[in-house]
Protein backbone atom coordinates (compact mmCIF):
# COMPACT_ATOMS: atom_id res chain seq x y z
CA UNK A 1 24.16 -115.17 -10.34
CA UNK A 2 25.08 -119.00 -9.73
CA UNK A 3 23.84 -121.83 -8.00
CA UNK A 4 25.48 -123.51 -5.46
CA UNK A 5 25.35 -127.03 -3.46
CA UNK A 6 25.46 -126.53 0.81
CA UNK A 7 25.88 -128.80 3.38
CA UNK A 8 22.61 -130.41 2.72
CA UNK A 9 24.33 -132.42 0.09
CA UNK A 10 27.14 -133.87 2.42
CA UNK A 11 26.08 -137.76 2.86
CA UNK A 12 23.19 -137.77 0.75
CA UNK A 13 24.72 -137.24 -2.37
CA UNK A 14 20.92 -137.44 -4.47
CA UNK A 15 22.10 -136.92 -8.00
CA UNK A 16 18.36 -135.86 -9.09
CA UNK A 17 20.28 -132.36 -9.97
CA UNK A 18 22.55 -133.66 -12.18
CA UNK A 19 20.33 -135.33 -15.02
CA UNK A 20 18.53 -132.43 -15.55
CA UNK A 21 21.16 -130.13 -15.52
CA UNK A 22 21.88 -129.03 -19.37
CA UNK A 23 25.13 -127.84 -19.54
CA UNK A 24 26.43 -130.66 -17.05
CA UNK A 25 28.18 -128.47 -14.40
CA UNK A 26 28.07 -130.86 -11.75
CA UNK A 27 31.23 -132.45 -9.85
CA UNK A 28 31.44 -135.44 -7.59
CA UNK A 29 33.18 -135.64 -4.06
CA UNK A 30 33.26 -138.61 -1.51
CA UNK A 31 30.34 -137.35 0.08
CA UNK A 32 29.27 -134.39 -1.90
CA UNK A 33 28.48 -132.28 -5.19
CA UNK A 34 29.55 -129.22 -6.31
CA UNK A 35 28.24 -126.91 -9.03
CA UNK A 36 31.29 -125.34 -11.05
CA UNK A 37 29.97 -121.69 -10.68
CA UNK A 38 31.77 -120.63 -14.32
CA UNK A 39 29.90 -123.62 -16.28
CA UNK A 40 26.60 -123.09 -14.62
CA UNK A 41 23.92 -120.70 -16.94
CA UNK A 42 21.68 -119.85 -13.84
CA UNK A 43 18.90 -121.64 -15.38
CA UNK A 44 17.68 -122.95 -12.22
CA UNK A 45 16.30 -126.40 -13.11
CA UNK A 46 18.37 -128.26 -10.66
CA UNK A 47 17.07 -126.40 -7.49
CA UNK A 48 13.88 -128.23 -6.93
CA UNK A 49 14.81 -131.77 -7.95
CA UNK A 50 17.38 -131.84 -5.14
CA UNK A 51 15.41 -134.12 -2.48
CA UNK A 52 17.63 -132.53 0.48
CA UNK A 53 17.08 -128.94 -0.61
CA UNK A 54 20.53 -128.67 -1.12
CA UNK A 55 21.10 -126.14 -4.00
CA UNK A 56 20.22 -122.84 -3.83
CA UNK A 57 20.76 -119.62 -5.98
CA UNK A 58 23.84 -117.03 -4.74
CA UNK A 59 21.05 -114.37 -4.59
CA UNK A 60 18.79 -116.64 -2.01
CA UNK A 61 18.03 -114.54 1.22
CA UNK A 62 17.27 -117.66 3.00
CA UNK A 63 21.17 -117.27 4.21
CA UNK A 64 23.48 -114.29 5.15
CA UNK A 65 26.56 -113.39 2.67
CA UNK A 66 29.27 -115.09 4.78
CA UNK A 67 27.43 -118.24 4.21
CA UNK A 68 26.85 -118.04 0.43
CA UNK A 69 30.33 -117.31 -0.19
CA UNK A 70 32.05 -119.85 1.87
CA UNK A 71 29.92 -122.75 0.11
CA UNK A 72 30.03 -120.78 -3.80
CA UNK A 73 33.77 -120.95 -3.17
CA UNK A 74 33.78 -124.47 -1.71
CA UNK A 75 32.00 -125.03 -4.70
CA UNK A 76 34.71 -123.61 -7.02
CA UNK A 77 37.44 -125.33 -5.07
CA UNK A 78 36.21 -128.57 -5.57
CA UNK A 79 35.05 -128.81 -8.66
CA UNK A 80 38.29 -127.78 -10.48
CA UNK A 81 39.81 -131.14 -8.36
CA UNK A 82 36.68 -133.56 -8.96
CA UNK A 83 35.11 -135.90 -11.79
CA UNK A 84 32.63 -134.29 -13.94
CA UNK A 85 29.16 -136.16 -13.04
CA UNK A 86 26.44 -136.16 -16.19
CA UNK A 87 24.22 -139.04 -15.22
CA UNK A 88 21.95 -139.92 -12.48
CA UNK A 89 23.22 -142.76 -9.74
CA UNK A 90 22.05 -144.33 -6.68
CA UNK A 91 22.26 -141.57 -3.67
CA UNK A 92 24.59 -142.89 -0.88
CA UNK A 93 23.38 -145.53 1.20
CA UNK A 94 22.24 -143.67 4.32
CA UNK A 95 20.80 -140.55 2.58
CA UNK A 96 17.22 -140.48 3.60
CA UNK A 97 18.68 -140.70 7.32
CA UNK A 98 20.48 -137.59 7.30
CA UNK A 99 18.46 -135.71 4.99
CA UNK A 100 17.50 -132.50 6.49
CA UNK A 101 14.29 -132.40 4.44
CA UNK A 102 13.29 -135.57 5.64
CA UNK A 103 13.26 -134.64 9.58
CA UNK A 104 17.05 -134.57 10.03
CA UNK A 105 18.20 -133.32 13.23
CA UNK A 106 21.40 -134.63 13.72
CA UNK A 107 24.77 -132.89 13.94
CA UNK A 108 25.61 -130.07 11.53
CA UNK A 109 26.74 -131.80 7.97
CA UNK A 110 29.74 -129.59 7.65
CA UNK A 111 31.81 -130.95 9.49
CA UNK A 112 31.53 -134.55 8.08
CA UNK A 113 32.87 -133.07 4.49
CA UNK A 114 35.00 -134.90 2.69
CA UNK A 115 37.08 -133.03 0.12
CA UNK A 116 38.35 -136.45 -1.50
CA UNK A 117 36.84 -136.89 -5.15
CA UNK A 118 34.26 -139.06 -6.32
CA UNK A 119 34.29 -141.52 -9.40
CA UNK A 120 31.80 -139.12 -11.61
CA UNK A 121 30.68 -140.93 -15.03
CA UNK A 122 32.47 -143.98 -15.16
């Protein structure tokens, strides 16, 4: 089992996840975080401090398989090309408007992904 980020994240970028996270498997994008599926110890603690619901386990049956696997692998894909991320930062300017967990109804997310990297701990 792993945890994974979904389009939630895209535009919010909350970094709640990411100070609690012990074995710091977090990577930033432009727009987005991704959980390095080999670093992360399935310990769960990230899943509810994400203010967008935006991490869920591979196991969740909240989604079908198709769905989990295209954003694990995003996951994976990005996060060998991105900046580590250990500490908490401001989330991006806009995030409470587009955050699905805050009333959200807007376009789908995943198609405003950016797969440039992020600055991580600088």
């Amino acid at each position: 089992m792993t945890y994974f980020v979904n389009e939630n994240c895209i535009n919010c970028k909350y970094t709640d996840c990411v100070s609690v996270c012990p074995v710091d498997c977090f990577y930033e994008g432009e727009n987005f975080l991704a959980i390095k599926p080999e670093e992360c110890i399935d310990c769960g603690v990230c899943e509810p401090e994400c203010p967008a619901g935006a991490i869920k386990a591979d196991t969740t049956k909240e989604y079908n398989q198709d769905y989990i696997d295209f954003w694990v692998n995003l996951n994976r894909e990005h996060s060998e090309m991105w900046p580590n991320i250990t500490q908490q930062k401001e989330p991006m300017p806009n995030a409470d408007d587009v955050n699905p967990d805050k009333g959200y109804t807007g376009p789908n997310k995943g198609s405003l992904f950016s797969g440039l990297p992020g600055t991580g701990d600088e």
